[in-house]
Protein backbone atom coordinates (compact mmCIF):
# COMPACT_ATOMS: atom_id res chain seq x y z
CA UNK A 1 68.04 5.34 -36.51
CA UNK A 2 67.72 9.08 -35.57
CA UNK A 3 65.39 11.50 -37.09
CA UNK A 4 66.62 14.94 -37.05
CA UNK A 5 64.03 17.63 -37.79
CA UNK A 6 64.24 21.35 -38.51
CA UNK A 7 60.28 22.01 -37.02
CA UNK A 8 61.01 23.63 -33.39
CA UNK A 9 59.43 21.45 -31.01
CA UNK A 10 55.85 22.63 -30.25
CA UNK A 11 54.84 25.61 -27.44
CA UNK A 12 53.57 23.90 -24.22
CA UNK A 13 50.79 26.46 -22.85
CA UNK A 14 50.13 26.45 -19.18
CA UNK A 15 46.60 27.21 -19.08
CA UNK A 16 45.35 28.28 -14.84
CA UNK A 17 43.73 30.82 -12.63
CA UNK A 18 45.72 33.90 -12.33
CA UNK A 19 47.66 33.87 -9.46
CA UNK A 20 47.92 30.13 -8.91
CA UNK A 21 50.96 29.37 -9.51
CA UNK A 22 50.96 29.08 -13.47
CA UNK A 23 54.68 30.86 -13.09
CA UNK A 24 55.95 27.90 -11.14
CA UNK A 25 54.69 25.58 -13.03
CA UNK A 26 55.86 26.60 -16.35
CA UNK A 27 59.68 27.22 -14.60
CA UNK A 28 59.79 23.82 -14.31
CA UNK A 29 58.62 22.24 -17.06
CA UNK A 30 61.26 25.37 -18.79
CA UNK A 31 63.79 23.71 -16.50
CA UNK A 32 63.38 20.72 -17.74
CA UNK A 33 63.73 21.31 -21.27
CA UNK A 34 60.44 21.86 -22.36
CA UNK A 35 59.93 24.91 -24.83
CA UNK A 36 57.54 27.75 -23.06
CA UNK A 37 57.43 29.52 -25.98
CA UNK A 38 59.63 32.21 -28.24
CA UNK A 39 58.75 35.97 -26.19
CA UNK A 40 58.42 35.11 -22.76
CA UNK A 41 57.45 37.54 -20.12
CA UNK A 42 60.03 39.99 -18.43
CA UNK A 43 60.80 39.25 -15.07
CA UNK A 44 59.11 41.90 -12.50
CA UNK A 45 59.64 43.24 -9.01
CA UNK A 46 57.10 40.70 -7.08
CA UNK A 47 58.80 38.21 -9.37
CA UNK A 48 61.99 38.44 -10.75
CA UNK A 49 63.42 35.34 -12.46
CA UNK A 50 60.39 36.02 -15.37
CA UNK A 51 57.32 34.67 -15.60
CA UNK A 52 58.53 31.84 -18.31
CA UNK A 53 54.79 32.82 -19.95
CA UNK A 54 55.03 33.57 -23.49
CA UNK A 55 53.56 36.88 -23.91
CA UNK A 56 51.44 36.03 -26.60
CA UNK A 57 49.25 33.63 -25.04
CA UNK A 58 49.23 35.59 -21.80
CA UNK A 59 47.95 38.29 -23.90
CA UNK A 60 45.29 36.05 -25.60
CA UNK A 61 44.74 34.57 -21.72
CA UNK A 62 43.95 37.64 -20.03
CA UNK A 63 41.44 38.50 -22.98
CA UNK A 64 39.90 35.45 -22.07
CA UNK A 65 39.27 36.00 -18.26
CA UNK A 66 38.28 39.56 -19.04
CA UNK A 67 35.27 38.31 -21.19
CA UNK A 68 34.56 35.49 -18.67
CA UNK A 69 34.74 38.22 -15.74
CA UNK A 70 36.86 35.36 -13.72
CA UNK A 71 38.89 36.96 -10.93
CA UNK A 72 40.09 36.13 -7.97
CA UNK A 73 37.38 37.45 -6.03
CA UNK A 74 34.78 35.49 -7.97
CA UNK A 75 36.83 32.38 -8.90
CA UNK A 76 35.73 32.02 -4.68
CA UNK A 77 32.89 32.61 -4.58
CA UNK A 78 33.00 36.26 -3.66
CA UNK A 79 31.15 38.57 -5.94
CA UNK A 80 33.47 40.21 -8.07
């Protein structure tokens, strides 16, 4: 027996560093069927295929690293 449902499968959130390949990640679990979300980001010049991020939760992401003070300088140990 088959269910059939009318709920959209649930958001799968990629949660990493910035700039560690989060992008590539989410492409392919996107490629393979899995639903990255509803407003995904734009593609851009250093990457143009899209980021497959949903801009929501890169939104509430970036919020987060900002009050954490994580970037790539410190997230090595460098003084940021």
């Amino acid at each position: 027996m088959t269910e059939t449902s009318c709920t959209p499968p649930p958001e799968v959130p990629v949660l990493c560093y910035p700039n560690s390949g989060s992008s590539l990640i989410a492409w392919v679990l996107h490629a393979l069927g899995v639903n990255m979300g509803s407003s995904l980001k734009q593609g851009q010049r250093i990457n143009p295929k899209g980021l497959f991020e949903d801009e929501s939760f890169s939104n509430i992401l970036g919020k987060i690293w900002f009050r954490l003070q994580c970037t790539a300088e410190n997230r090595e140990g460098r003084p940021g």
